[in-house]
C-alpha atoms as a PDB file:
ATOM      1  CA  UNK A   1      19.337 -41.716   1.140  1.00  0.00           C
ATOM      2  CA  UNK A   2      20.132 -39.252  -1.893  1.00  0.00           C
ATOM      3  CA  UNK A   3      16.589 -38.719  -2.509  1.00  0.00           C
ATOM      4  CA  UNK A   4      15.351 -34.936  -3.076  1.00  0.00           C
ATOM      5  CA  UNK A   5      11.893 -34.758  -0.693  1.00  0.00           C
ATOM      6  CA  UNK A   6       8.958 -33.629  -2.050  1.00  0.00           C
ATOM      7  CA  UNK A   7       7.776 -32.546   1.335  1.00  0.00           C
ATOM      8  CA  UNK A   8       5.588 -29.252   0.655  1.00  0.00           C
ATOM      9  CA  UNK A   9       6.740 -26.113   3.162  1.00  0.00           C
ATOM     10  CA  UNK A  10       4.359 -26.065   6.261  1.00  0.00           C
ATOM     11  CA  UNK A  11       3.561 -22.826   8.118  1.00  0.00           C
ATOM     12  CA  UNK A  12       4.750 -23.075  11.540  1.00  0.00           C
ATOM     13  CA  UNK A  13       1.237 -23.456  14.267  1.00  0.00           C
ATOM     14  CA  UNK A  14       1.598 -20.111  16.072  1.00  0.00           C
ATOM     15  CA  UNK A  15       2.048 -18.101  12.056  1.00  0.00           C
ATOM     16  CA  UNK A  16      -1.179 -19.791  11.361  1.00  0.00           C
ATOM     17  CA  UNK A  17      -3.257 -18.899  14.635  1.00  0.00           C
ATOM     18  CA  UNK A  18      -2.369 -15.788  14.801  1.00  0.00           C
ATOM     19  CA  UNK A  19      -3.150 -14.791  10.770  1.00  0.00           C
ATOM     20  CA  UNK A  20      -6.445 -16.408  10.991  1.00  0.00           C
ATOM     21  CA  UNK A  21      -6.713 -14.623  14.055  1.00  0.00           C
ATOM     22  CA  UNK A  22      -5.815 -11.449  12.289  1.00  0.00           C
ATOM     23  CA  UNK A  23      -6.958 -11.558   8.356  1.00  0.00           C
ATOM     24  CA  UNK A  24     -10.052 -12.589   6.359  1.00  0.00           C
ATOM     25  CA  UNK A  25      -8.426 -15.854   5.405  1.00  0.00           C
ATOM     26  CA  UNK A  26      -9.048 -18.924   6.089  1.00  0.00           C
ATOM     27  CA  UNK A  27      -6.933 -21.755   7.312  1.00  0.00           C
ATOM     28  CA  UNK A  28      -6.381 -23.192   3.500  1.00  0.00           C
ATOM     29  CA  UNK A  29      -5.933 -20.110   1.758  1.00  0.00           C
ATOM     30  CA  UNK A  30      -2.975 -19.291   4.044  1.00  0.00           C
ATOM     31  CA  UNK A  31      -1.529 -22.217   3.642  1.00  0.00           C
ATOM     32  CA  UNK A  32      -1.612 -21.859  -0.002  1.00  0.00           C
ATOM     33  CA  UNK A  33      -0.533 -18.328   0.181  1.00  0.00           C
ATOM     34  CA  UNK A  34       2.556 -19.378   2.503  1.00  0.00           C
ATOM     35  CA  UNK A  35       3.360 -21.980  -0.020  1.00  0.00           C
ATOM     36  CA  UNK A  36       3.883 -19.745  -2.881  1.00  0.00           C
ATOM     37  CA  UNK A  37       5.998 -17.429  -0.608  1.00  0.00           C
ATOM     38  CA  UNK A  38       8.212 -19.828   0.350  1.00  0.00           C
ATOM     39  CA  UNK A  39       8.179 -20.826  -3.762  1.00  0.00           C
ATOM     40  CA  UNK A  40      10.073 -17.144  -4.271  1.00  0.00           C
ATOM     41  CA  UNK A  41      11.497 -16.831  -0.829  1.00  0.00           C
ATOM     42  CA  UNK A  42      12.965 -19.911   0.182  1.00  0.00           C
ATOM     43  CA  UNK A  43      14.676 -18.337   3.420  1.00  0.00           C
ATOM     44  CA  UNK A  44      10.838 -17.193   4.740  1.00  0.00           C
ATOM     45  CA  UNK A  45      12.392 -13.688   3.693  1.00  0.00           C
ATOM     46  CA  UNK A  46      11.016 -11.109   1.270  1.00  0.00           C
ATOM     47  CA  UNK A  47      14.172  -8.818   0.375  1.00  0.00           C
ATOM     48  CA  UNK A  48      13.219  -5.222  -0.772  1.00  0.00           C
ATOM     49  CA  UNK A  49      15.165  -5.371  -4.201  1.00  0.00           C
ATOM     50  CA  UNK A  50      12.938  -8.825  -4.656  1.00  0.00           C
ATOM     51  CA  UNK A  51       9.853  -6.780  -3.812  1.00  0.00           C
ATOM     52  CA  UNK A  52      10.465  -3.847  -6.488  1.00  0.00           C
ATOM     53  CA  UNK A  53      11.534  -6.733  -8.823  1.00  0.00           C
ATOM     54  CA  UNK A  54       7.747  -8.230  -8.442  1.00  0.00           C
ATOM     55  CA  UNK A  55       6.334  -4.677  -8.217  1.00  0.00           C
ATOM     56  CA  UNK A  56       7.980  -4.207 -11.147  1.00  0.00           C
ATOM     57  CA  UNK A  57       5.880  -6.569 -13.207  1.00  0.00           C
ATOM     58  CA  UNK A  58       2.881  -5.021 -12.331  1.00  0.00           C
ATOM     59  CA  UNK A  59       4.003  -1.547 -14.098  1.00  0.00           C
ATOM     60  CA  UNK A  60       6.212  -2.182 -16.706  1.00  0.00           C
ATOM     61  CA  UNK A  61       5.859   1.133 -18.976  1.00  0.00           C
ATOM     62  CA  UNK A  62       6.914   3.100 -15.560  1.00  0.00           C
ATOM     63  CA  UNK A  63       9.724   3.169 -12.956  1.00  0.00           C
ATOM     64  CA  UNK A  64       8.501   1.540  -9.967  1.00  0.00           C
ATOM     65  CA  UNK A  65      11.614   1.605  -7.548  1.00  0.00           C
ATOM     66  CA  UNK A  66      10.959   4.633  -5.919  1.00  0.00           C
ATOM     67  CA  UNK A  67       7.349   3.983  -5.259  1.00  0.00           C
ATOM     68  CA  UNK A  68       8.314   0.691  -4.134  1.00  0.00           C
ATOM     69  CA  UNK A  69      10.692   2.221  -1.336  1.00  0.00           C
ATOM     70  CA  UNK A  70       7.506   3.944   0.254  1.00  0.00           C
ATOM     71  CA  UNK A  71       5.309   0.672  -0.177  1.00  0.00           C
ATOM     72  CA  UNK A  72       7.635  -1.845   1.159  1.00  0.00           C
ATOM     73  CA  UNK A  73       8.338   0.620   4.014  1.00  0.00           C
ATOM     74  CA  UNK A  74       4.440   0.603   4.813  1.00  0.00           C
ATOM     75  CA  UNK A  75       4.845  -3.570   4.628  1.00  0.00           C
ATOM     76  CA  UNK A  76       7.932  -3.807   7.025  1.00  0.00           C
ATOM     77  CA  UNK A  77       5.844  -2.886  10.018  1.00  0.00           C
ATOM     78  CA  UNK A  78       8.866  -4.285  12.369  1.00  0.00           C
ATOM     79  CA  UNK A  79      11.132  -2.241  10.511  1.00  0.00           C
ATOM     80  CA  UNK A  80      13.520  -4.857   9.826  1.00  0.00           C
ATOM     81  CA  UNK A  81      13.927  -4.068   6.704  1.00  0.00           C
ATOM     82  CA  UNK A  82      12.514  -6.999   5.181  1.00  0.00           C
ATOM     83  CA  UNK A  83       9.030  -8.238   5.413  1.00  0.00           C
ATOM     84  CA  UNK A  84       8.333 -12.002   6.711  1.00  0.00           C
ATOM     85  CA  UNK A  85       5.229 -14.156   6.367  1.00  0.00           C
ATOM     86  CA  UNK A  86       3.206 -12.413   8.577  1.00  0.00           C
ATOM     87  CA  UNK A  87       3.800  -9.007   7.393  1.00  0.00           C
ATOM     88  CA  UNK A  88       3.354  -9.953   4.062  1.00  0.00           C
ATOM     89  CA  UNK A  89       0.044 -11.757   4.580  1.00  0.00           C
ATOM     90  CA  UNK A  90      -1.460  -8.904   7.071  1.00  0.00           C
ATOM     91  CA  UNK A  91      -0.600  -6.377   3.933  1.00  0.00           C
ATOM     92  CA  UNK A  92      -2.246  -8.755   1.444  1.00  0.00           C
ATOM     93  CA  UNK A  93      -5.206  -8.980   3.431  1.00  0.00           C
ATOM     94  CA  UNK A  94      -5.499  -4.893   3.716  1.00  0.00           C
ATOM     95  CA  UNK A  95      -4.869  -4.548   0.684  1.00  0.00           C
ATOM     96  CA  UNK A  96      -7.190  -6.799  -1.376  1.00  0.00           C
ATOM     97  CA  UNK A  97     -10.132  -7.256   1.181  1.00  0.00           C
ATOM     98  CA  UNK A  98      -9.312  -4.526   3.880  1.00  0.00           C
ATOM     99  CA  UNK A  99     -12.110  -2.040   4.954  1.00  0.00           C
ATOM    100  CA  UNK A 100     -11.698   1.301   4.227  1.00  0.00           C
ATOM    101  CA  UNK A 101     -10.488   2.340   6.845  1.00  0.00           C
ATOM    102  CA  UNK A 102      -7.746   0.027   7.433  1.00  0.00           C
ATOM    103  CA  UNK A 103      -6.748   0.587   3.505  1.00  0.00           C
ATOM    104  CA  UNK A 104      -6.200   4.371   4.342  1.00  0.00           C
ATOM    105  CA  UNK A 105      -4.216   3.745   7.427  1.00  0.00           C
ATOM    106  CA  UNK A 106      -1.920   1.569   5.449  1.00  0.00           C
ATOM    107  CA  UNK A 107      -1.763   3.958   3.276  1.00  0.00           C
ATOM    108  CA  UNK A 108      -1.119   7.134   5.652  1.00  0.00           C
ATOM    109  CA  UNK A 109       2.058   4.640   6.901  1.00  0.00           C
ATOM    110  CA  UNK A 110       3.359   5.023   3.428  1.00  0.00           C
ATOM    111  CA  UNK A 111       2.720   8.521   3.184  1.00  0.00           C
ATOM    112  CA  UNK A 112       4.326   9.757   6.810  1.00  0.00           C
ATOM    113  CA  UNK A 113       7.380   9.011   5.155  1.00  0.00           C
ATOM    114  CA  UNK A 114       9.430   9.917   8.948  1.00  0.00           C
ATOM    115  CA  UNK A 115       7.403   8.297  10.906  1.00  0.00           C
ATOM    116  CA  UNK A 116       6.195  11.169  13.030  1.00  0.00           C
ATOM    117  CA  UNK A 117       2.843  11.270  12.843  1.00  0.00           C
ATOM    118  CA  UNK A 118       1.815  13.312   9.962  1.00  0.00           C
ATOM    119  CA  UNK A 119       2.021  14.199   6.302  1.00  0.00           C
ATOM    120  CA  UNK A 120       3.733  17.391   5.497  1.00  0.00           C
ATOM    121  CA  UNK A 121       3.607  18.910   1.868  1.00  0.00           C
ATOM    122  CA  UNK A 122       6.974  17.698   1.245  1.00  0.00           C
ATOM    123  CA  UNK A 123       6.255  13.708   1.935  1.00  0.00           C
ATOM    124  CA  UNK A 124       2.898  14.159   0.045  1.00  0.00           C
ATOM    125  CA  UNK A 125       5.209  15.612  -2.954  1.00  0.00           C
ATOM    126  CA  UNK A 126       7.917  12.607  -2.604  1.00  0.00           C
ATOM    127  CA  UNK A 127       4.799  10.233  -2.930  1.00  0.00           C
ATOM    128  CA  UNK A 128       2.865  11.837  -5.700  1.00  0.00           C
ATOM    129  CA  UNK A 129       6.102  12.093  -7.455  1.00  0.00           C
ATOM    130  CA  UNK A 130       6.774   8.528  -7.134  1.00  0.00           C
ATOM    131  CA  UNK A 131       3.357   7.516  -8.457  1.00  0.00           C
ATOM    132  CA  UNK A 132       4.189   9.667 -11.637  1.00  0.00           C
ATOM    133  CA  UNK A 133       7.040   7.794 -12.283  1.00  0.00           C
ATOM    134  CA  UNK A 134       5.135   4.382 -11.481  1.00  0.00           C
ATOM    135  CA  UNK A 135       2.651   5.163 -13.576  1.00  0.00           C
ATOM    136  CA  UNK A 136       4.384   6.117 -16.645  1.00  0.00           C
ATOM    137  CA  UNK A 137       2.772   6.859 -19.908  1.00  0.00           C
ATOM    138  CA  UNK A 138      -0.670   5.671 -18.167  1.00  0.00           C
ATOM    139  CA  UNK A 139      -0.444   8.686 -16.112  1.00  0.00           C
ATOM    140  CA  UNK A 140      -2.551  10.194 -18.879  1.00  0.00           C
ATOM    141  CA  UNK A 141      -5.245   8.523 -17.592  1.00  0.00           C
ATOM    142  CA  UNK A 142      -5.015   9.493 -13.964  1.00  0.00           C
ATOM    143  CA  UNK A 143      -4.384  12.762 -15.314  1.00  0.00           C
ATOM    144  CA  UNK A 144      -8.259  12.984 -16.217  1.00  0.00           C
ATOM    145  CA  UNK A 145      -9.437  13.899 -12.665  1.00  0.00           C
ATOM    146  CA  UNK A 146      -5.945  16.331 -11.183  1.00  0.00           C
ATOM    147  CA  UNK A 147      -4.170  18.929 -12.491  1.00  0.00           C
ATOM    148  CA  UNK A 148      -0.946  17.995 -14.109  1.00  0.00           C
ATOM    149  CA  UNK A 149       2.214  18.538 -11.396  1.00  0.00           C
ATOM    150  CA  UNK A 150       2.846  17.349  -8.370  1.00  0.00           C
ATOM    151  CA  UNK A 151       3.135  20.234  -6.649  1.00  0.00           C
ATOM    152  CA  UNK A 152      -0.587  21.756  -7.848  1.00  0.00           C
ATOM    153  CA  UNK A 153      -1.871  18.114  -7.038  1.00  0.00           C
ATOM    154  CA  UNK A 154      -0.232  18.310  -3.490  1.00  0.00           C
ATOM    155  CA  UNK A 155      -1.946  21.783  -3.100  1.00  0.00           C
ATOM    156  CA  UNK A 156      -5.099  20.460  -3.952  1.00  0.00           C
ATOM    157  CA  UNK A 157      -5.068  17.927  -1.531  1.00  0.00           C
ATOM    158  CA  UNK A 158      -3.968  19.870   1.607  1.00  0.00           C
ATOM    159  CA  UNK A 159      -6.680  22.358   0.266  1.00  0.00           C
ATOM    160  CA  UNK A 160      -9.299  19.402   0.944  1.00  0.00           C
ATOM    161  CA  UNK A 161      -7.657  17.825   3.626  1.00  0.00           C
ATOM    162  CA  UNK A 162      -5.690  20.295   6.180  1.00  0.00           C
ATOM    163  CA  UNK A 163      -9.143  21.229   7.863  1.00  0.00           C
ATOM    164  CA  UNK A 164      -6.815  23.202  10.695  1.00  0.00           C
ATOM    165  CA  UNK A 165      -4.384  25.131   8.409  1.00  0.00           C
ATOM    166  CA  UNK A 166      -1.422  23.884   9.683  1.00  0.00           C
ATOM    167  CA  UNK A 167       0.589  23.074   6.983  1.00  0.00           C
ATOM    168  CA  UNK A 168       0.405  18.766   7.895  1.00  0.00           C
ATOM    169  CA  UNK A 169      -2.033  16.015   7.743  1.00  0.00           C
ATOM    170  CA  UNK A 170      -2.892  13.914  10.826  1.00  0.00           C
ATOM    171  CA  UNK A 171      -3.804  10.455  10.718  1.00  0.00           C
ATOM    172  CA  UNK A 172      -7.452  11.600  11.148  1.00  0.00           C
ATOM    173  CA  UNK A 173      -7.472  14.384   8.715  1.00  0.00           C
ATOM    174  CA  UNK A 174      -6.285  12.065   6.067  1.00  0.00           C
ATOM    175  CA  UNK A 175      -8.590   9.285   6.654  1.00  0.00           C
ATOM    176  CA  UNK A 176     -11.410  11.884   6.637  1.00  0.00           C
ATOM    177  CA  UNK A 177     -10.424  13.857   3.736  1.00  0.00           C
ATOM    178  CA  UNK A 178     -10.396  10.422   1.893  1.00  0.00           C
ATOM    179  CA  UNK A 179     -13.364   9.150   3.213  1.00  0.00           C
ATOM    180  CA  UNK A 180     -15.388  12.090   1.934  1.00  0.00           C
ATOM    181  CA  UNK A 181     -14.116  11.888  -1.692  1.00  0.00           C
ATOM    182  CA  UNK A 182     -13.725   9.414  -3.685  1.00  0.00           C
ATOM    183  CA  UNK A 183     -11.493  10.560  -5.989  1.00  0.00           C
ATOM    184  CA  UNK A 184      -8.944  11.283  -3.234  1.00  0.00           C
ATOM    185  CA  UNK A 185      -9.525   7.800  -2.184  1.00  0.00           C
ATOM    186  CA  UNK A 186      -8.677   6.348  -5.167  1.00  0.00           C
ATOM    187  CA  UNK A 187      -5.880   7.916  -5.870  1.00  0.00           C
ATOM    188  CA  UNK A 188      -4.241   7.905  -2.370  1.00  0.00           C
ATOM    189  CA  UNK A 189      -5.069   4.223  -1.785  1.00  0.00           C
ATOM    190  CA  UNK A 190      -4.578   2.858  -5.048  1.00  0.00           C
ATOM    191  CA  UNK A 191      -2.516   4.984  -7.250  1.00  0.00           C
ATOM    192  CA  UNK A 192      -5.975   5.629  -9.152  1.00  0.00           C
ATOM    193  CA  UNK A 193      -7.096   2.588  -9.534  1.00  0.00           C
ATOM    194  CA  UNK A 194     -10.987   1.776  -8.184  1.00  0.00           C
ATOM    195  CA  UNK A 195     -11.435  -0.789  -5.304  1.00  0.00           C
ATOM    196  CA  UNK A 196     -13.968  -2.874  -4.714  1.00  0.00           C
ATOM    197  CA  UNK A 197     -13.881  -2.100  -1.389  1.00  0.00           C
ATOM    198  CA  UNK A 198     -14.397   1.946  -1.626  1.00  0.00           C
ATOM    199  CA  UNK A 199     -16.357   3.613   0.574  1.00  0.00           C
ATOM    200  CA  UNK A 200     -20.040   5.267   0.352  1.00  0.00           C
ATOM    201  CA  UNK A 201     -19.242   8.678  -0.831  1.00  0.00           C
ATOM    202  CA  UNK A 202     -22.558  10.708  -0.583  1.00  0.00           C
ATOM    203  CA  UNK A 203     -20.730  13.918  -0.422  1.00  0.00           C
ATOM    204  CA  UNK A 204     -20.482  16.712  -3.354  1.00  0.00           C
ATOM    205  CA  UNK A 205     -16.589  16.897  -3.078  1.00  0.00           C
ATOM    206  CA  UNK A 206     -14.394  15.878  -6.144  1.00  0.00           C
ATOM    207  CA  UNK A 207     -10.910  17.117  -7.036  1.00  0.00           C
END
């Protein structure tokens, strides 16, 4: 009686089937993983200010919250508004050991900001916007490889992408587009940062 347990938080049997059923990881690196969620979530619940407040950390000469907003919203596949366990370890998993493919339908979730399919030039402007701010004074580096607004970047990539003219992206256009060029990829999946897991580009095409 009156003693504080030491007990470490256990994953629940039917979380851990099913994300070893669904990720790359194995039975002790969820465990671990779930251990150090329940370490900053003690309720099992990732709140979205907590999520930009982590983000955060990550990019600290930019603004992150409004990139944030579009990333959590591709985490929260329930649409719950928060993300649990699960969502947060299927994420993880795209994110850091994800195929390509997977990576770049994550990442046209993020970018279909209503949810209706495709990309129109006015999402793809709210995202590259976001990644601006994000990015800060290290968009200089991005920079390198795009021309300098938004707007002429957004043109640029419905230029490579909208193979049918139509003014939007579908799932398959993006995921092709990307797929052929890497620096598209790079900057669409990873805010410009290069990924271990990128695909084969053989093609000529470069922004």
């Amino acid at each position: 009686m009156g003693c504080i347990s030491s007990k470490k938080p256990e994953i629940n049997p039917e979380d851990l089937q099913f994300l070893i059923d669904s990720t790359s990881f194995d039975e002790k690196q969820i465990k671990d993983w779930y251990r150090g969620f329940m370490k900053d979530c003690p309720d099992g619940i990732l709140t979205k200010d907590k999520f930009i407040g982590i983000y955060k950390q990550f990019f600290p000469n930019g603004r992150a919250e409004s990139f944030c907003e579009h990333v959590f919203r591709a985490f929260d596949t329930d649409k719950s508004g928060k993300i649990d366990f699960r969502e947060f370890l299927q994420a993880i998993n795209i994110t850091s050991q994800g195929n390509p493919k997977t990576k770049l339908e994550m990442a046209f979730r993020m970018y279909d900001i209503d949810g209706n399919g495709t990309i129109d030039k006015d999402e793809m402007r709210k995202i590259i916007n976001a990644i601006y701010d994000l990015l800060g004074d290290d968009i200089r580096e991005v920079q390198r490889d795009y021309s300098d607004s938004p707007e002429s970047r957004v043109e640029l990539i419905f230029s490579k992408m909208d193979q049918n003219g139509d003014g939007v992206l579908t799932k398959e256009e993006f995921i092709q587009g990307c797929m052929n060029d890497k620096a598209l990829y790079q900057m669409l999946t990873q805010c410009g940062e290069t990924s271990d897991e990128s695909p084969d580009y053989g093609g000529e095409n470069r922004l």
